[in-house]
N, C-alpha and C. Protein backbone atom coordinates (compact mmCIF):
# COMPACT_ATOMS: atom_id res chain seq x y z
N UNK A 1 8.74 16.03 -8.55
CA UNK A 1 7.55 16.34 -7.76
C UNK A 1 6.92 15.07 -7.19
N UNK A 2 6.80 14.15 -7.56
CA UNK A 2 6.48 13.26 -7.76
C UNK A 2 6.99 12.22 -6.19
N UNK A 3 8.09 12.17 -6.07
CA UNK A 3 8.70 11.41 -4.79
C UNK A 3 8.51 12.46 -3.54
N UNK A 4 8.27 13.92 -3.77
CA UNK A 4 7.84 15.01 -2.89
C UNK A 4 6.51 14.39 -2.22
N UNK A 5 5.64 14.34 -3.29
CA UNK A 5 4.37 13.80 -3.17
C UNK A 5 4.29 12.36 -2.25
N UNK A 6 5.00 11.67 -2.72
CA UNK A 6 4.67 10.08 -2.49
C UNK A 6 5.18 10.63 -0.64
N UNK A 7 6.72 11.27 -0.47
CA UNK A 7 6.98 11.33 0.94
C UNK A 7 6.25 12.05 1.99
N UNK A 8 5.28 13.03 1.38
CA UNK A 8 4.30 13.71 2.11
C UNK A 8 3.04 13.10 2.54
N UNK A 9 2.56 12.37 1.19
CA UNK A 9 1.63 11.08 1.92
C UNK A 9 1.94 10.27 2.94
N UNK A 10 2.98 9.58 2.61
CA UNK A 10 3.77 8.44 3.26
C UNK A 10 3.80 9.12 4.71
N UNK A 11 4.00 10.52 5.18
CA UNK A 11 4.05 10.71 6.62
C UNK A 11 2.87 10.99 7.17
N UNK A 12 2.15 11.33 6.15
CA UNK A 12 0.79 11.72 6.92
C UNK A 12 -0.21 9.96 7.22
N UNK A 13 -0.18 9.54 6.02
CA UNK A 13 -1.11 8.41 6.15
C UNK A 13 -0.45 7.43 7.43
N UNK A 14 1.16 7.55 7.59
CA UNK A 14 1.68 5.99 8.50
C UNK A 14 0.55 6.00 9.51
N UNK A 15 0.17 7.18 10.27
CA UNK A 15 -0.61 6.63 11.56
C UNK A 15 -1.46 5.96 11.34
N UNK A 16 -2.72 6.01 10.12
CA UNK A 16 -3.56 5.72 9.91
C UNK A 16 -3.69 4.06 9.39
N UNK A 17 -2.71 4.23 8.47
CA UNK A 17 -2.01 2.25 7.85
C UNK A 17 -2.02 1.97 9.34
N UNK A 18 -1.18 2.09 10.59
CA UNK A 18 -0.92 1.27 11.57
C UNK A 18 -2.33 0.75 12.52
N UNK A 19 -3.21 1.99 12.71
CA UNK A 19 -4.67 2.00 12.83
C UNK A 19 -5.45 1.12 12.37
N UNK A 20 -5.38 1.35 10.89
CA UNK A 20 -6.22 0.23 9.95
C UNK A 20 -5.48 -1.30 10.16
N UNK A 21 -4.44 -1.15 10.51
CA UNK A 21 -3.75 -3.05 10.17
C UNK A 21 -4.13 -3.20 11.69
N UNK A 22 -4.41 -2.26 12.42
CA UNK A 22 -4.83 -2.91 13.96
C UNK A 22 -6.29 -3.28 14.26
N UNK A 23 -7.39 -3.11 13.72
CA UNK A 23 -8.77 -2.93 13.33
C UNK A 23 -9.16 -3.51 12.51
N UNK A 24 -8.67 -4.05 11.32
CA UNK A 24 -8.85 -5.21 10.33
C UNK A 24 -8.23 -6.13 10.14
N UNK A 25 -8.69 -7.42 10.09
CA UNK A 25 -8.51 -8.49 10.18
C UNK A 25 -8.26 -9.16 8.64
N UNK A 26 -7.56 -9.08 7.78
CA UNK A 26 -7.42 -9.79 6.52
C UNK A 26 -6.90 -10.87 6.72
N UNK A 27 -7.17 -11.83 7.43
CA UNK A 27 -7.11 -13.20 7.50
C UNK A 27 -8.06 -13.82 6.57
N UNK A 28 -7.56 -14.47 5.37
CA UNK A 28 -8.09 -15.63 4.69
C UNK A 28 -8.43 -14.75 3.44
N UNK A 29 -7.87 -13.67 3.58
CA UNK A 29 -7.90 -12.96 1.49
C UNK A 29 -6.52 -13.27 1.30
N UNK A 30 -6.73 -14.27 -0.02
CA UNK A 30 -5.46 -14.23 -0.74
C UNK A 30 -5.16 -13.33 -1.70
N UNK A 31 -6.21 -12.38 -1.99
CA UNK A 31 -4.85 -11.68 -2.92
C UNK A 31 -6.05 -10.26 -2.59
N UNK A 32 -5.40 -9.37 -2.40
CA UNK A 32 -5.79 -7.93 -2.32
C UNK A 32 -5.30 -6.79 -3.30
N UNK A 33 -6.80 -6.16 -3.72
CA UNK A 33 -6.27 -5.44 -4.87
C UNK A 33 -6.30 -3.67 -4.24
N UNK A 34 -5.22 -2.85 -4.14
CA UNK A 34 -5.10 -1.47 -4.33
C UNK A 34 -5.32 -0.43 -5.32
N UNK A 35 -6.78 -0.02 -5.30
CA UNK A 35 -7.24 1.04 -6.95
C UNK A 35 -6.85 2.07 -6.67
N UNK A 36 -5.94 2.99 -6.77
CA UNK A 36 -5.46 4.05 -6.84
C UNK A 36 -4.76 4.15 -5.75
N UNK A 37 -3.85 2.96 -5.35
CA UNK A 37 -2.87 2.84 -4.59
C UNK A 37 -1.73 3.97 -4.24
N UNK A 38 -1.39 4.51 -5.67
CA UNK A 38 -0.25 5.93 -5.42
C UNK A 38 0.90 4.91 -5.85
N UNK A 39 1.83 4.50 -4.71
CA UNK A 39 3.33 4.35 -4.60
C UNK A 39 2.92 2.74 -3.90
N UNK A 40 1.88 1.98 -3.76
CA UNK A 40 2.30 0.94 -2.92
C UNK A 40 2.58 0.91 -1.41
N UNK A 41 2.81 2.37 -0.76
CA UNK A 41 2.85 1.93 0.64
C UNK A 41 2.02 1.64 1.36
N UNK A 42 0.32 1.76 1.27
CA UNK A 42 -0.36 1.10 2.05
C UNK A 42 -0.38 -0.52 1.60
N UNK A 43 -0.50 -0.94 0.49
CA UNK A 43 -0.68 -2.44 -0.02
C UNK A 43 0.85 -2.88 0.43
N UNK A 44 1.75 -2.29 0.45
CA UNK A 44 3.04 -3.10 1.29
C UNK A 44 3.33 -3.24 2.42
N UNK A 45 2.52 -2.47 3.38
CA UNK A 45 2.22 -2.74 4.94
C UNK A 45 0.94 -3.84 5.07
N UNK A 46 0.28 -3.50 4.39
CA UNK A 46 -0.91 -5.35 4.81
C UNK A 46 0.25 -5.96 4.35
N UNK A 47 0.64 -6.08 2.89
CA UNK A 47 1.02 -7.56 2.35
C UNK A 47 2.44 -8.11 3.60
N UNK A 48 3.27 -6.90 4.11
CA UNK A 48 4.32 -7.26 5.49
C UNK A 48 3.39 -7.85 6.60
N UNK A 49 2.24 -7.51 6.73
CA UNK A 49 1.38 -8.36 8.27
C UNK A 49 0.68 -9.56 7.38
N UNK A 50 0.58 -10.06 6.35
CA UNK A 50 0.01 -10.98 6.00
C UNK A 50 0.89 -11.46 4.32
N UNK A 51 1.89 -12.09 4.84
CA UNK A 51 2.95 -12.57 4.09
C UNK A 51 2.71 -13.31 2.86
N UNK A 52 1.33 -14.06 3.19
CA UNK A 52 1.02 -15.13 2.03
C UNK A 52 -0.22 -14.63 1.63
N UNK A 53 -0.41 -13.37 1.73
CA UNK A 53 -1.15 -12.36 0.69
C UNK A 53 -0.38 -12.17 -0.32
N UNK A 54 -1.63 -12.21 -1.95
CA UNK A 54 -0.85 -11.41 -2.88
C UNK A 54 -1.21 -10.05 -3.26
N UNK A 55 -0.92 -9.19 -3.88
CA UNK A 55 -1.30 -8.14 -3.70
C UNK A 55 -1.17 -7.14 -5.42
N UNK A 56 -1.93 -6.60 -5.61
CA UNK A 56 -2.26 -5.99 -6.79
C UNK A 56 -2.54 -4.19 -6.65
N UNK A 57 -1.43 -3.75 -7.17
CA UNK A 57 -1.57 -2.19 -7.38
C UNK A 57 -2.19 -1.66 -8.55
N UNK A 58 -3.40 -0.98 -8.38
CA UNK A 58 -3.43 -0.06 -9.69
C UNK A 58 -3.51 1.32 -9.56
N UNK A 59 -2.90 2.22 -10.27
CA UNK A 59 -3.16 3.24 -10.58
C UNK A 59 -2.26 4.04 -11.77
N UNK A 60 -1.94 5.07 -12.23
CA UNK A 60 -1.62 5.77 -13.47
C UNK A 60 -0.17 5.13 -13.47
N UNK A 61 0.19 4.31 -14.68
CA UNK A 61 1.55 4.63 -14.86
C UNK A 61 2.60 4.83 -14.24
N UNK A 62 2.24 6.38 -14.36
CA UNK A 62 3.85 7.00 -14.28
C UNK A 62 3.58 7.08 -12.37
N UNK A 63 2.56 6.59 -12.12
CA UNK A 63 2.55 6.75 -10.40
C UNK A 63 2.70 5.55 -9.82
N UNK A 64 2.36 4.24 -10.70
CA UNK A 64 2.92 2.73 -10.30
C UNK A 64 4.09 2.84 -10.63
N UNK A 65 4.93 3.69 -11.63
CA UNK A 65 6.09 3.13 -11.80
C UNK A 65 7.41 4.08 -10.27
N UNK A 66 6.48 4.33 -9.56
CA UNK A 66 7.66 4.66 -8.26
C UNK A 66 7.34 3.88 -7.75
N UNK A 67 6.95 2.66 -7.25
CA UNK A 67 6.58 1.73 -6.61
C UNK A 67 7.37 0.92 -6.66
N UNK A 68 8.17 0.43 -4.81
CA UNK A 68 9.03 -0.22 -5.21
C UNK A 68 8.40 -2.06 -4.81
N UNK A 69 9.32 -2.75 -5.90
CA UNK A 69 8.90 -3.92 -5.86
C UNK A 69 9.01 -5.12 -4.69
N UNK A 70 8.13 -5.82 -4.03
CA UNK A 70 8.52 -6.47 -3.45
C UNK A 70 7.94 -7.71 -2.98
C-alpha cells in the first residue's frame, strides 16, 4: 500500500514542487529540514536545485524507510 501511496502523491504534488522551486529562493540555507516529509520527494527536488544543501527527513519509520537515498 504503501509505494501505491507514495506514487499517487508523487503525481499529484510534481506540479506544485516545480511551482514552489520556481517562487522560492533557498539560496544560503545549508541544511533544510522535511517534518513529515512521506518518501523524500519534495526534500530531493530542492536538495537537486541546490546541490550544496543538506537535507533532513523526518517522519514515521516505516514511511522514511521508502525513501530513497541520495
Amino acid at each position: 500500500m504503501g509505494p501505491i501511496f507514495d506514487a499517487g502523491m508523487g503525481s499529484l504534488n510534481f506540479y506544485e514542487t516545480a511551482a514552489m522551486l520556481d517562487a522560492y529562493d533557498f539560496t544560503g540555507i545549508n541544511v533544510l529540514a522535511d517534518i513529515g516529509g512521506g518518501n523524500g520527494s519534495l526534500l530531493s527536488a530542492v536538495l537537486a536545485r541546490y546541490p550544496n544543501m543538506k537535507g533532513i527527513l523526518f517522519d514515521l519509520g516505516h514511511v522514511v524507510g521508502r525513501a530513497k537515498e541520495s
